[in-house]
Structure formats: C-alpha cells, structure tokens
Protein backbone atom coordinates (compact mmCIF):
# COMPACT_ATOMS: atom_id res chain seq x y z
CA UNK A 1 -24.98 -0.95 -20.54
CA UNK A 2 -23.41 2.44 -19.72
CA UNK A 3 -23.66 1.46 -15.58
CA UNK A 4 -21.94 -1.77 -16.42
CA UNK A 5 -18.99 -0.20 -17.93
CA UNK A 6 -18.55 2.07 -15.23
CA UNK A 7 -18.50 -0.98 -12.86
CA UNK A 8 -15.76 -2.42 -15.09
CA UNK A 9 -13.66 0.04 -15.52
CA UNK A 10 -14.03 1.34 -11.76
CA UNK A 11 -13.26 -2.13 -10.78
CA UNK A 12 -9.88 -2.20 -12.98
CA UNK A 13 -8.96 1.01 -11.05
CA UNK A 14 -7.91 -1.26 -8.36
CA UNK A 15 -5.58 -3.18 -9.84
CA UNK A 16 -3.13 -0.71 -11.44
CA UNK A 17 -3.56 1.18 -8.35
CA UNK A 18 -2.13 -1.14 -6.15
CA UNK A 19 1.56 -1.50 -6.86
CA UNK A 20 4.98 0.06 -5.81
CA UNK A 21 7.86 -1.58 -6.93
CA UNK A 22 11.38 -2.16 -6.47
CA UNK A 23 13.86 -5.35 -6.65
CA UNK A 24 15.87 -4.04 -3.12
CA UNK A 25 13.97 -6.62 -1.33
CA UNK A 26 13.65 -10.38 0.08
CA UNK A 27 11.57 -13.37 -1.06
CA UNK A 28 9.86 -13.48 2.62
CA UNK A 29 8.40 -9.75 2.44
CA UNK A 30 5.79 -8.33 0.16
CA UNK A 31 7.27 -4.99 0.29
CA UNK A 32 5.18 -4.15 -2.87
CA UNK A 33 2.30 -4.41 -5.42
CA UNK A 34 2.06 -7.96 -6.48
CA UNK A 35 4.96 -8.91 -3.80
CA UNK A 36 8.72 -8.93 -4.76
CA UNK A 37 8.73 -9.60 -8.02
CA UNK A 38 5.35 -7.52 -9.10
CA UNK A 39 4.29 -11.54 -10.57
CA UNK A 40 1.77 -12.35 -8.00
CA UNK A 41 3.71 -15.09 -7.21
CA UNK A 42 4.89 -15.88 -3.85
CA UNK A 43 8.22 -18.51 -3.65
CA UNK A 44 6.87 -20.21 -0.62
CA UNK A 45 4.66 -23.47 -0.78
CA UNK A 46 1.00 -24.56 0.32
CA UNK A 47 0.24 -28.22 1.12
CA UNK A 48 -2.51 -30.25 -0.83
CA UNK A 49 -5.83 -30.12 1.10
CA UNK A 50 -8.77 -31.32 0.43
CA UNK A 51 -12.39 -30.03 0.31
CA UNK A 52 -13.37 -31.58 3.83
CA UNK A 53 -10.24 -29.95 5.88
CA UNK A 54 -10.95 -27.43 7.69
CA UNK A 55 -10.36 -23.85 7.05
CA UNK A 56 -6.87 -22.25 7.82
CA UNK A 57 -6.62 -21.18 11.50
CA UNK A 58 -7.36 -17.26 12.14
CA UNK A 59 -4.71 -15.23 13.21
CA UNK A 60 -6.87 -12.05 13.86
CA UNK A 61 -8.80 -10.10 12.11
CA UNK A 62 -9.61 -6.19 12.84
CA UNK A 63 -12.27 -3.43 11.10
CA UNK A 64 -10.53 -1.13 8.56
CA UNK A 65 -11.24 2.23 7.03
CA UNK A 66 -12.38 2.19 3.55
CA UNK A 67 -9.02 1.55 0.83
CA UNK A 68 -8.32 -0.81 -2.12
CA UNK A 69 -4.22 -0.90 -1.25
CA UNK A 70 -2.31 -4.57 -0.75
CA UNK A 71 -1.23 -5.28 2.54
CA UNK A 72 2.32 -4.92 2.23
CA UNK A 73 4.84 -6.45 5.06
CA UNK A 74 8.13 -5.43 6.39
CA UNK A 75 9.54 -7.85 9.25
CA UNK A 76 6.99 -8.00 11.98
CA UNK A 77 4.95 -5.22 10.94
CA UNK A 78 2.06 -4.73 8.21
CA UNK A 79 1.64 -1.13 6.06
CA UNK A 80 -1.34 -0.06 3.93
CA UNK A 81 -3.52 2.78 3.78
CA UNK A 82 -6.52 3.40 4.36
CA UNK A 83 -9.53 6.19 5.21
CA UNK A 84 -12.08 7.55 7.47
CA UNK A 85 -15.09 9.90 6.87
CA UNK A 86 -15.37 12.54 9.65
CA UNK A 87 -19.43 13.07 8.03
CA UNK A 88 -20.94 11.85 4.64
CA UNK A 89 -18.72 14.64 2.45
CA UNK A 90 -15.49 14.98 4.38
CA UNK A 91 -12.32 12.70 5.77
CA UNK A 92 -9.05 11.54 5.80
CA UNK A 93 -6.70 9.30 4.28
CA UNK A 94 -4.04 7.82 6.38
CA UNK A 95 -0.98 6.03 5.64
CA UNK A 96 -0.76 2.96 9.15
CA UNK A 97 1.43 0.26 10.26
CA UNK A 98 0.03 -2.84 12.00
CA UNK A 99 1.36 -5.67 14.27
CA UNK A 100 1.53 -8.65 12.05
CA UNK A 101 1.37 -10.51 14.85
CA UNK A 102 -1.88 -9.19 16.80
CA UNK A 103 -3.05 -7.08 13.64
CA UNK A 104 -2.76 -3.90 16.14
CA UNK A 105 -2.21 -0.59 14.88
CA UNK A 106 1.10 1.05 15.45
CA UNK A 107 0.80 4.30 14.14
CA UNK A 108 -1.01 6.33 11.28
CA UNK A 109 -0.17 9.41 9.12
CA UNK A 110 -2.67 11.83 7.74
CA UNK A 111 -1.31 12.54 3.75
CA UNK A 112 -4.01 13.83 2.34
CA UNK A 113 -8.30 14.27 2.24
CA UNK A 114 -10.59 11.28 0.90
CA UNK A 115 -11.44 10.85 -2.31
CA UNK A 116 -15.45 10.13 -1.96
CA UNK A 117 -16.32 7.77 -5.15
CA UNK A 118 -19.21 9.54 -6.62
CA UNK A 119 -20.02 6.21 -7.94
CA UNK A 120 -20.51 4.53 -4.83
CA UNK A 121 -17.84 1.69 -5.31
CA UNK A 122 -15.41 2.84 -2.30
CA UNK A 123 -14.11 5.78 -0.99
CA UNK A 124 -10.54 6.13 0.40
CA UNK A 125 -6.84 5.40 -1.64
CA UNK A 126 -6.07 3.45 -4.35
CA UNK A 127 -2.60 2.92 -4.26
CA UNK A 128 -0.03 -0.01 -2.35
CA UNK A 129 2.53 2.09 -0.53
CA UNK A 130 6.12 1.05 -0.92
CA UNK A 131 8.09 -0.36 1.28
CA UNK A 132 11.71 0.78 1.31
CA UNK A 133 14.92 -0.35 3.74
CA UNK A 134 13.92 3.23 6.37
CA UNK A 135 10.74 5.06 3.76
CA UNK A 136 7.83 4.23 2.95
CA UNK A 137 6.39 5.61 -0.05
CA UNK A 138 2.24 6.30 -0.51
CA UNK A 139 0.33 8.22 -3.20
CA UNK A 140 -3.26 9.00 -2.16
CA UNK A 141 -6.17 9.34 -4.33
CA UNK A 142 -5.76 12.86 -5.10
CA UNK A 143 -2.12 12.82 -6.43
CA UNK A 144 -0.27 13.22 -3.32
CA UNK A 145 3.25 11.47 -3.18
CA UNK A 146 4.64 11.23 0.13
CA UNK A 147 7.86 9.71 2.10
CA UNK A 148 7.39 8.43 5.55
CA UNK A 149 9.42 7.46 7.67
CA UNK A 150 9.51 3.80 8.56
CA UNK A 151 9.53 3.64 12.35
CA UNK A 152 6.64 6.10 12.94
CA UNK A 153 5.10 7.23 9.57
CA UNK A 154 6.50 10.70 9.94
CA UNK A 155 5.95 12.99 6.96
CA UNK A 156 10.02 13.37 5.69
CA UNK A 157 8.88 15.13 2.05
CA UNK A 158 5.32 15.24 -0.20
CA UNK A 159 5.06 16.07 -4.01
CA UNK A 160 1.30 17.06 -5.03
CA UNK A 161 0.90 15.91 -8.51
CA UNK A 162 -1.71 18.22 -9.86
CA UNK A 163 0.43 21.19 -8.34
CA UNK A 164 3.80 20.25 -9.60
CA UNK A 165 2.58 18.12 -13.01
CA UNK A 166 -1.06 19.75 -13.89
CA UNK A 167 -1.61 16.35 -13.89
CA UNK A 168 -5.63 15.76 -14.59
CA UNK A 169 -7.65 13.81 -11.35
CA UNK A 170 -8.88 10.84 -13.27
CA UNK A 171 -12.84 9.79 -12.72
CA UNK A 172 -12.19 7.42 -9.77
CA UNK A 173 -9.03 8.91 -8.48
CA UNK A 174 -4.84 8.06 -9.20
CA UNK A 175 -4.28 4.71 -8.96
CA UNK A 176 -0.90 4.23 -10.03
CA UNK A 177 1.87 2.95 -7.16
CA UNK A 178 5.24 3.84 -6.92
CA UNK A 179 8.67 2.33 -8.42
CA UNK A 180 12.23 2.13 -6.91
CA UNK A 181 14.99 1.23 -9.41
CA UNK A 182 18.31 1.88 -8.88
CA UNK A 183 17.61 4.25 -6.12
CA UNK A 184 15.43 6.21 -8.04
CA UNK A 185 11.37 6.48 -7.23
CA UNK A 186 9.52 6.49 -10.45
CA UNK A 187 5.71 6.78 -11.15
CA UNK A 188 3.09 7.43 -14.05
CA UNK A 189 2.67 11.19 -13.03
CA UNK A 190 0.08 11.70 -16.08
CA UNK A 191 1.72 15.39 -16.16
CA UNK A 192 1.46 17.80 -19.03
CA UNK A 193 4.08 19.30 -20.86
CA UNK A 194 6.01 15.31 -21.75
CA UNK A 195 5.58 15.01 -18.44
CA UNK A 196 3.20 11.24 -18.18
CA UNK A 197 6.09 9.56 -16.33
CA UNK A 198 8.61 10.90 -13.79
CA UNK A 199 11.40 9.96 -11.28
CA UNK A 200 12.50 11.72 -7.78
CA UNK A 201 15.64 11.25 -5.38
CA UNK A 202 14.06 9.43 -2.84
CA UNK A 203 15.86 11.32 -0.11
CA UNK A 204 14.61 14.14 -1.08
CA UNK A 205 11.30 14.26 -3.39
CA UNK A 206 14.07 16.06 -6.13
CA UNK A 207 12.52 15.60 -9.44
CA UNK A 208 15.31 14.22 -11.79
CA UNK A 209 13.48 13.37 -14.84
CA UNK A 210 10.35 13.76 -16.55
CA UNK A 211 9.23 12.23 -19.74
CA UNK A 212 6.46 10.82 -21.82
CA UNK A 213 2.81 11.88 -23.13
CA UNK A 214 -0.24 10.34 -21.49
CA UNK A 215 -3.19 11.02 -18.65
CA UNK A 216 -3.28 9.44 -15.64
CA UNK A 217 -4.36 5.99 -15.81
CA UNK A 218 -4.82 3.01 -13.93
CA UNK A 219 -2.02 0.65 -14.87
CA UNK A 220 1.11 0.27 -12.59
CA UNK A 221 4.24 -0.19 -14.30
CA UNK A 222 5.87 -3.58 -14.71
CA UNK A 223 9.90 -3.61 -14.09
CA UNK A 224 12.08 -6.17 -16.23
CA UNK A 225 15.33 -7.56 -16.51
CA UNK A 226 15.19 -7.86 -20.79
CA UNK A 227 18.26 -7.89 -22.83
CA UNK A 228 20.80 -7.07 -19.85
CA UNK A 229 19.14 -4.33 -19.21
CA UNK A 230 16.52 -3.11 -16.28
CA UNK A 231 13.49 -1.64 -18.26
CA UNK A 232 10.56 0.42 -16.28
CA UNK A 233 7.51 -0.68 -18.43
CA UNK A 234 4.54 1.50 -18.44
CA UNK A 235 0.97 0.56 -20.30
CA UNK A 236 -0.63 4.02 -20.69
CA UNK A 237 -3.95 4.70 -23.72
CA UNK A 238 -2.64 2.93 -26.50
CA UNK A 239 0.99 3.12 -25.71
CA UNK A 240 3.48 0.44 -24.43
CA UNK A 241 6.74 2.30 -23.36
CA UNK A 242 10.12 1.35 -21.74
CA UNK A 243 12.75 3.86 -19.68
CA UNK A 244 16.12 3.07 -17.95
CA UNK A 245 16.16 4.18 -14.54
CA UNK A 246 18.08 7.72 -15.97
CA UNK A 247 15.03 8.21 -17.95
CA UNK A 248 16.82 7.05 -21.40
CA UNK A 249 13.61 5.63 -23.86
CA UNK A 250 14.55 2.52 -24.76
CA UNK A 251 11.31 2.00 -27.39
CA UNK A 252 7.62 2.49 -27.66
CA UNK A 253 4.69 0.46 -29.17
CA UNK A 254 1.22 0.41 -30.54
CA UNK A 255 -0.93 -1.55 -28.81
CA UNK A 256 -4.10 -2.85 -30.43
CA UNK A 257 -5.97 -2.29 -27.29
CA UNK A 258 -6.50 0.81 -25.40
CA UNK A 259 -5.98 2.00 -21.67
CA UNK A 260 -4.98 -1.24 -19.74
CA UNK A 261 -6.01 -1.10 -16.07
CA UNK A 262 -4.05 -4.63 -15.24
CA UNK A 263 -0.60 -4.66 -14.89
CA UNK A 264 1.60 -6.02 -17.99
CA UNK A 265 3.02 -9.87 -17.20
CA UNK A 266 6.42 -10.68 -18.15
CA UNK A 267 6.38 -14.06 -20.17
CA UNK A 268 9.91 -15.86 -19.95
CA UNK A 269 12.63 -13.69 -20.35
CA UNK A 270 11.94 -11.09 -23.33
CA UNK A 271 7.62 -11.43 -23.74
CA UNK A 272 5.51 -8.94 -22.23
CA UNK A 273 1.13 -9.98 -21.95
CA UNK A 274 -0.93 -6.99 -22.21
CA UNK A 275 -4.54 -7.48 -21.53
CA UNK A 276 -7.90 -5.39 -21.14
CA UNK A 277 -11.62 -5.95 -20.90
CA UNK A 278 -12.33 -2.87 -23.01
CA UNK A 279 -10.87 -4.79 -26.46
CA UNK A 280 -10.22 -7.86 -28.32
CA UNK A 281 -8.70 -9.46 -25.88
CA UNK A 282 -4.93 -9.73 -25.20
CA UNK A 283 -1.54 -9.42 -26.81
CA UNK A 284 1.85 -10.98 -26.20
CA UNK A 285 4.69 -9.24 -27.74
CA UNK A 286 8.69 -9.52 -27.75
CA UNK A 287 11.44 -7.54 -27.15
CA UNK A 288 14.84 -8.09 -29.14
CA UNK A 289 17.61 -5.57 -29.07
CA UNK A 290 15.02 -2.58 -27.63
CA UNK A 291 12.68 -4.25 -30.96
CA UNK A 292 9.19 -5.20 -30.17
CA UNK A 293 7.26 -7.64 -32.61
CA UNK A 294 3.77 -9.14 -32.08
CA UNK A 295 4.26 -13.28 -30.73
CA UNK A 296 0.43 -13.84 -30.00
CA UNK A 297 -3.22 -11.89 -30.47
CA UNK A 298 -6.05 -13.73 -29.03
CA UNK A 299 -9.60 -13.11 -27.39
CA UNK A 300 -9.42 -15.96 -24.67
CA UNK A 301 -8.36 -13.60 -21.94
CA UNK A 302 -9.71 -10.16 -21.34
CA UNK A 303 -8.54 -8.47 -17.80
CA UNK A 304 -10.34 -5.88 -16.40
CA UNK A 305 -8.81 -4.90 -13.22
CA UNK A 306 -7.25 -7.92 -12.09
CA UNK A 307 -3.67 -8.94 -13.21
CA UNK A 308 -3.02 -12.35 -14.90
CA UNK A 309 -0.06 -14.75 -13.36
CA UNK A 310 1.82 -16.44 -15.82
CA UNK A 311 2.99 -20.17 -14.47
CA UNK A 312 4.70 -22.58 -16.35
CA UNK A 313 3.86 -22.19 -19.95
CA UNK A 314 0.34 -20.99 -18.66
CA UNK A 315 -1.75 -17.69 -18.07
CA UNK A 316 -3.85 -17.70 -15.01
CA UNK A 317 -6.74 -15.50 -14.33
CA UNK A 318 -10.12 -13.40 -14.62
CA UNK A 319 -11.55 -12.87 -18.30
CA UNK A 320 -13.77 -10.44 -17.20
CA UNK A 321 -15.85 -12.59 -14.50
CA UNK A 322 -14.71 -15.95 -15.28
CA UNK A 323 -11.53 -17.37 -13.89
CA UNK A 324 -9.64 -19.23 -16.34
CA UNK A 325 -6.35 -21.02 -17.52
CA UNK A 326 -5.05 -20.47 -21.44
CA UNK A 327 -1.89 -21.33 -23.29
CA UNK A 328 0.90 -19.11 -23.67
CA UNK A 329 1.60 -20.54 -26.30
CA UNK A 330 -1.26 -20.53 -28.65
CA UNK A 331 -3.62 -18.66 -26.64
CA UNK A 332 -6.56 -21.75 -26.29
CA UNK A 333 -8.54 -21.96 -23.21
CA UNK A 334 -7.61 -24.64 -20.90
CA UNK A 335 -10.61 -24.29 -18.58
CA UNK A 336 -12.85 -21.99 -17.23
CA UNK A 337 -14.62 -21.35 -13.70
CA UNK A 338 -17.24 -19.05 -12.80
CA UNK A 339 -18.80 -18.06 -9.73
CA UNK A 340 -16.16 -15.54 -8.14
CA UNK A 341 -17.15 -12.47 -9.53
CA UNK A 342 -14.52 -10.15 -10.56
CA UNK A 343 -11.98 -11.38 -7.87
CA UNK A 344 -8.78 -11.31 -7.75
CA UNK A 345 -5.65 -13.59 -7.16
CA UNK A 346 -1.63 -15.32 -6.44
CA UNK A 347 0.18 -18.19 -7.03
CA UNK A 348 1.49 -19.44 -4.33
CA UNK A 349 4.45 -22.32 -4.70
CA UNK A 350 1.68 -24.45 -7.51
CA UNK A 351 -1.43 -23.56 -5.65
CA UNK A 352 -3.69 -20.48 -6.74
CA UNK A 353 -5.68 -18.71 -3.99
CA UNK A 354 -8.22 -16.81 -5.39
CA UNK A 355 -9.99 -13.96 -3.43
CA UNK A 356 -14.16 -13.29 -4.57
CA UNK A 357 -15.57 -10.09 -4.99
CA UNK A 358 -17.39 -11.68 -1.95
CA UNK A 359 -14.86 -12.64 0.22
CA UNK A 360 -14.46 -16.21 -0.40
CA UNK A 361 -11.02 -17.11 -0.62
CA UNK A 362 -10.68 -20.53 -3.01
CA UNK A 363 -7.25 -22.68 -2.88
CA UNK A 364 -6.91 -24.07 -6.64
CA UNK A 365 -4.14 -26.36 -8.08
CA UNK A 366 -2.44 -24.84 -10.81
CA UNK A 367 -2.97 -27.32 -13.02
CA UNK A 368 -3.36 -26.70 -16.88
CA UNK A 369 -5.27 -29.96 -17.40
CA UNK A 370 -8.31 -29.34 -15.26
CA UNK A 371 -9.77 -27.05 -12.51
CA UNK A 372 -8.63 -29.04 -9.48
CA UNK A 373 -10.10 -26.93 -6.04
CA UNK A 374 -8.78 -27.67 -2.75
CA UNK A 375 -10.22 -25.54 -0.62
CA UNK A 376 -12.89 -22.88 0.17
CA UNK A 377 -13.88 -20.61 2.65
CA UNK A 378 -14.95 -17.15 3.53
CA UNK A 379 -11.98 -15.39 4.56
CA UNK A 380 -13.57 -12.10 4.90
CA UNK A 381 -16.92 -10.25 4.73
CA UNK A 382 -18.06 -7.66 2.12
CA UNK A 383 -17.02 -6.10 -1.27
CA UNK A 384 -13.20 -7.75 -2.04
CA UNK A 385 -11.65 -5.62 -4.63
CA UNK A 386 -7.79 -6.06 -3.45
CA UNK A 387 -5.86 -9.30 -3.74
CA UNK A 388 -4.20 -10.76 -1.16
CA UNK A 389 -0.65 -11.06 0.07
CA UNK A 390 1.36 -14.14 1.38
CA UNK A 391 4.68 -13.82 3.80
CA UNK A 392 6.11 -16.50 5.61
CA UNK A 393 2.96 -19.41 5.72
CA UNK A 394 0.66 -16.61 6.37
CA UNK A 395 -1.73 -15.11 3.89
CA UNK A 396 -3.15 -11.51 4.69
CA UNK A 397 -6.51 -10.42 3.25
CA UNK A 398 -8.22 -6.97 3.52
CA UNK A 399 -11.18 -5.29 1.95
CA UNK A 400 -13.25 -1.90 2.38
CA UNK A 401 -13.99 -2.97 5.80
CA UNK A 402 -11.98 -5.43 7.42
CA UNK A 403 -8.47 -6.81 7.66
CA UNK A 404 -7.56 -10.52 8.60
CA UNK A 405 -4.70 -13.24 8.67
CA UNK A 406 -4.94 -16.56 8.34
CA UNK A 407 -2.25 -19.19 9.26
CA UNK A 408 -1.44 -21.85 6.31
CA UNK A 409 1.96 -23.77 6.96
C-alpha cells in the first residue's frame, strides 16, 4: 500500500509541474502549460475517423533526455527541457529549442544539475518553460528560475529558490511552472517567512512581491478572468487562494481535500473544480464579489496528477486510472473507460486525444452520452507521464525518452 501511494503521488508531480502561464499569446501556439488558455483545450478541429484509418502520418520523431515538461511551441520552433546523466549519480538539466519542422535541435542551455528520482520514476525537470514574446522562462527540479533568451537560450538572469526563499526541496523535486500576468512572472515559491507565492520583473529577476504560507507543492496555478478582475489562483495543502497581479489577496478557502497535484479547472465564468486522488473526491465552488461558496461535493472524480478538461456542461478525465466523463452539474458519472493507465489528455475542437502511461495515443469523441473511440495507435514508446500539445493540425508528444510529431489536418 505504502509503494502505491508513492506511485500516485509521484505521478501527480507531473502534472502541476508542467505549466507556465500567461494570456500574452495566440490561439495557434502552446506557449504554456495546458496551451493558451491553461484548459487543455486547443481551438483548432480534428476530423471524424474511424477505427480502420490509418494512423496520423509521422512528422519525425527524435531520442530525448529524461524530463516530464510539455512541449511548448513558438512559431517554427519547439522548447522544453530536458536532462542527461554524465554517470549513474551525476548530470545536467538543459533548457533546448527544436525545429518543429525536422524535430532538430537548435540550441541548449545548462540551468542547473539533475534531480535523480530516488524512486526510480524519472530523473530530469519537472516543469513546462514559458514562452514569452523574446524570454523564455524554466524552473528546474532543484528550484532554479531562470530567463533565457529566446533566439539562443542565453542565460539573461537566475533566482535559486532555496537560496533566496529557504524554500524546502519537496520529495520528487519543484514542480510548479511559471506565470506571466500583466508583465509580472509569478510562481508558488513555497518560501518561508509568508513567502509560498512570489512575483519578479521579468526583465530583471527583481522580486516585487512575496506573499502567502505553504511548502512547495505540485499544483500549478490556474489564472482567471472572475468578476472583472484577473485572479492568479493557487491550490496549495488545504488552501485555495487568489492574488491580483500587485500581489493584493483577493480571498482564501478551505478546501475539504488536501494538497492537489492537478491543476484547478475553471467551470463557466465564476466556478473553480478542485480535485485529488488523496480525498473524497472533488469540489466545485463559486466565486461572487471575492465570496467563495461550495456549488458541488462529489466522489465521481478523483485526479491524481492529471488535470480534468471541462467541455460543455461536462468534466473529462482520469479518476485515478479510469478515464471518465461526469456532470458538472450534479456530479453523476456519464461513462467510464479503463485500460490507459494513469495517462493523460486535451480536447481538441470536440475530439479528446488521450495519451497512455504506455504511449498509446486514443482519439475519443467528446460525447457525454457514450464512449465513442475513433482512433488508436502507439504514438510513442515507453513510460508517458506528460500530455501532449496540439499547434496548427499537428500534435506533439514526448516522454522520458523520445520526442515525436504527428500530422492530423
């Protein structure tokens, strides 16, 4: 029992750890965590298929040091990080650019040494980088923040976390992805002194604010528009907390659950989903004039460290190891799939593709009535703990080991 709640909660790491943010970009790019809108949800479309079609056509597909971070894109190149052991104890991790085209590396940064899982579930970062107009923004495993520069990954500033913060190195390493709102980069710092969330000129690395209590933990932040106003949401222990970009608190809340690795889903306009495997379930609650009251408790959907996408009335994805499709509404399961493992997944236009833990990636119908699957193939090879990204009729997969594209529309 005790090994199988290590797996779970090593493989929620993943999630929160993969997720920068910021709205200063287009629908075409997936500049960030969970692409432009931190939903999972791409605007493009897939066409129907059905089971006999063939697969998507290849692109390319490359080896890849040992990460869990998103492929993020940028115009006609591809950023993530990744690692590489120089013997069994030692190595690097390396913010790199890629052709999106050919998949060919374009240059690499060193930021900061590898994180070795002592667990044996990956080595390497945790975190999506950012993607910014000139910067790019990474955080390795060990609490590094650091600015590069777009066109050749130069080193322009670094902030070491656990120097600046005394922030504690969680058990599988930080996980949490950078912000940008209004300008302003923003992270879960997990710092002592009221110092669990923080913000920095990006220009610079300047802090300008610090606030909040709270370890590092492995839950990105979720960014809203809610009442007029552009709230940074963070889900840290048992705490649900909301900042202006100037640091303001706009309110804090209870949550019956505790230490979140998925990200938070915005529901409509003013409903925020909370979910973990470590509780009852999940939560929906609303905010009214910076006041937050409970909508919805139910036990029908329990994320470990994949987020849920919320479509159309609907909630989409992995309680615990079983995909599945539940009401917003009233919480009742709609249907349920097994046979994925913990994977992970996006909405793209009304299709879901869903990664496995194994590689397989599965084109569903996002359809509340019944599971309705399209398509299935295996994408890539080897332990999948990072959902993909979609830009442009391409979707772009990557695990521990390898890196592909695939050609849709």
């Amino acid at each position: 029992m005790k090994k199988r709640t290590i797996y779970s909660c090593l493989l929620a790491f993943v999630l929160m750890l993969q997720s920068p943010i910021t709205f200063a970009q287009t629908s075409e790019d997936w500049t960030q965590f969970r692409g432009a809108a931190r939903s999972g949800i791409s605007t493009e479309s897939i066409a129907d298929s059905q089971m006999s079609d063939p697969a998507p056509e290849l692109i390319w597909k490359k080896k890849i040091g040992c990460a869990f971070s998103e492929i993020t894109t940028s115009g006609d190149k591809l950023y993530t990080m990744l690692s590489e052991k120089t013997d069994s104890l030692s190595g690097w991790e390396y913010m790199a650019a890629f052709d999106a085209q050919t998949g060919k590396e374009i240059w690499r940064n060193k930021v900061d040494s590898i994180f070795i899982d002592k667990d044996g579930f990956g080595d390497g970062p945790r975190s999506t980088p950012l993607i910014g107009e000139n910067t790019i923004f990474s955080f390795s495993s060990y609490g590094k923040l650091t600015a590069h520069a777009k066109t050749d990954g130069k080193q322009l500033w670094q902030v070491d976390f656990m120097k600046e913060f005394g922030s504690k190195l969680p058990r599988w390493g930080f996980s949490s992805s950078p912000v940008q709102v209004d300008g302003i980069l923003i992270m879960e710092a997990g710092g002592t002194e009221s110092r669990a969330f923080v913000a920095f000129d990006q220009n610079t690395g300047k802090l300008l604010w610090a606030k909040g209590k709270g370890n590092a933990s492995y839950c990105s932040p979720l960014v809203a528009e809610i009442d007029g106003q552009t709230q940074i949401i963070f889900a840290n222990q048992k705490t649900l907390s909301s900042y202006n970009s100037k640091g303001e608190t706009l309110w804090t809340y209870a949550m019956k659950m505790n230490a979140p690795t998925a990200m938070p889903t915005l529901v409509d306009a003013n409903k925020i989903f909370i979910s973990t495997v470590r509780s009852s379930g999940f939560e929906i609650v609303e905010v009214k004039n910076n006041m937050l009251s409970e909508v919805l408790q139910a036990p029908t959907m329990k994320n470990d460290y994949s987020s849920t996408i919320y479509y159309k009335g609907h909630f989409y994805g992995f309680n615990v190891a079983a995909l599945q499709c539940i009401s917003a509404e009233t919480g009742e399961k709609k249907w349920t799939k097994r046979g994925f493992g913990k994977g992970s997944l996006i909405l793209v236009g009304d299709k879901l593709l869903v990664l496995s833990d194994k590689g397989q990636l599965i084109q569903i119908k996002a359809d509340p009535t019944a599971y309705s699957e399209q398509r299935r193939f295996q994408a890539i090879e080897g332990k999948s703990w990072t959902a993909p990204s979609f830009v442009k009729g391409k979707l772009y997969l990557r695990n521990q080991t390898e890196m592909a594209c695939y050609k849709f529309n």
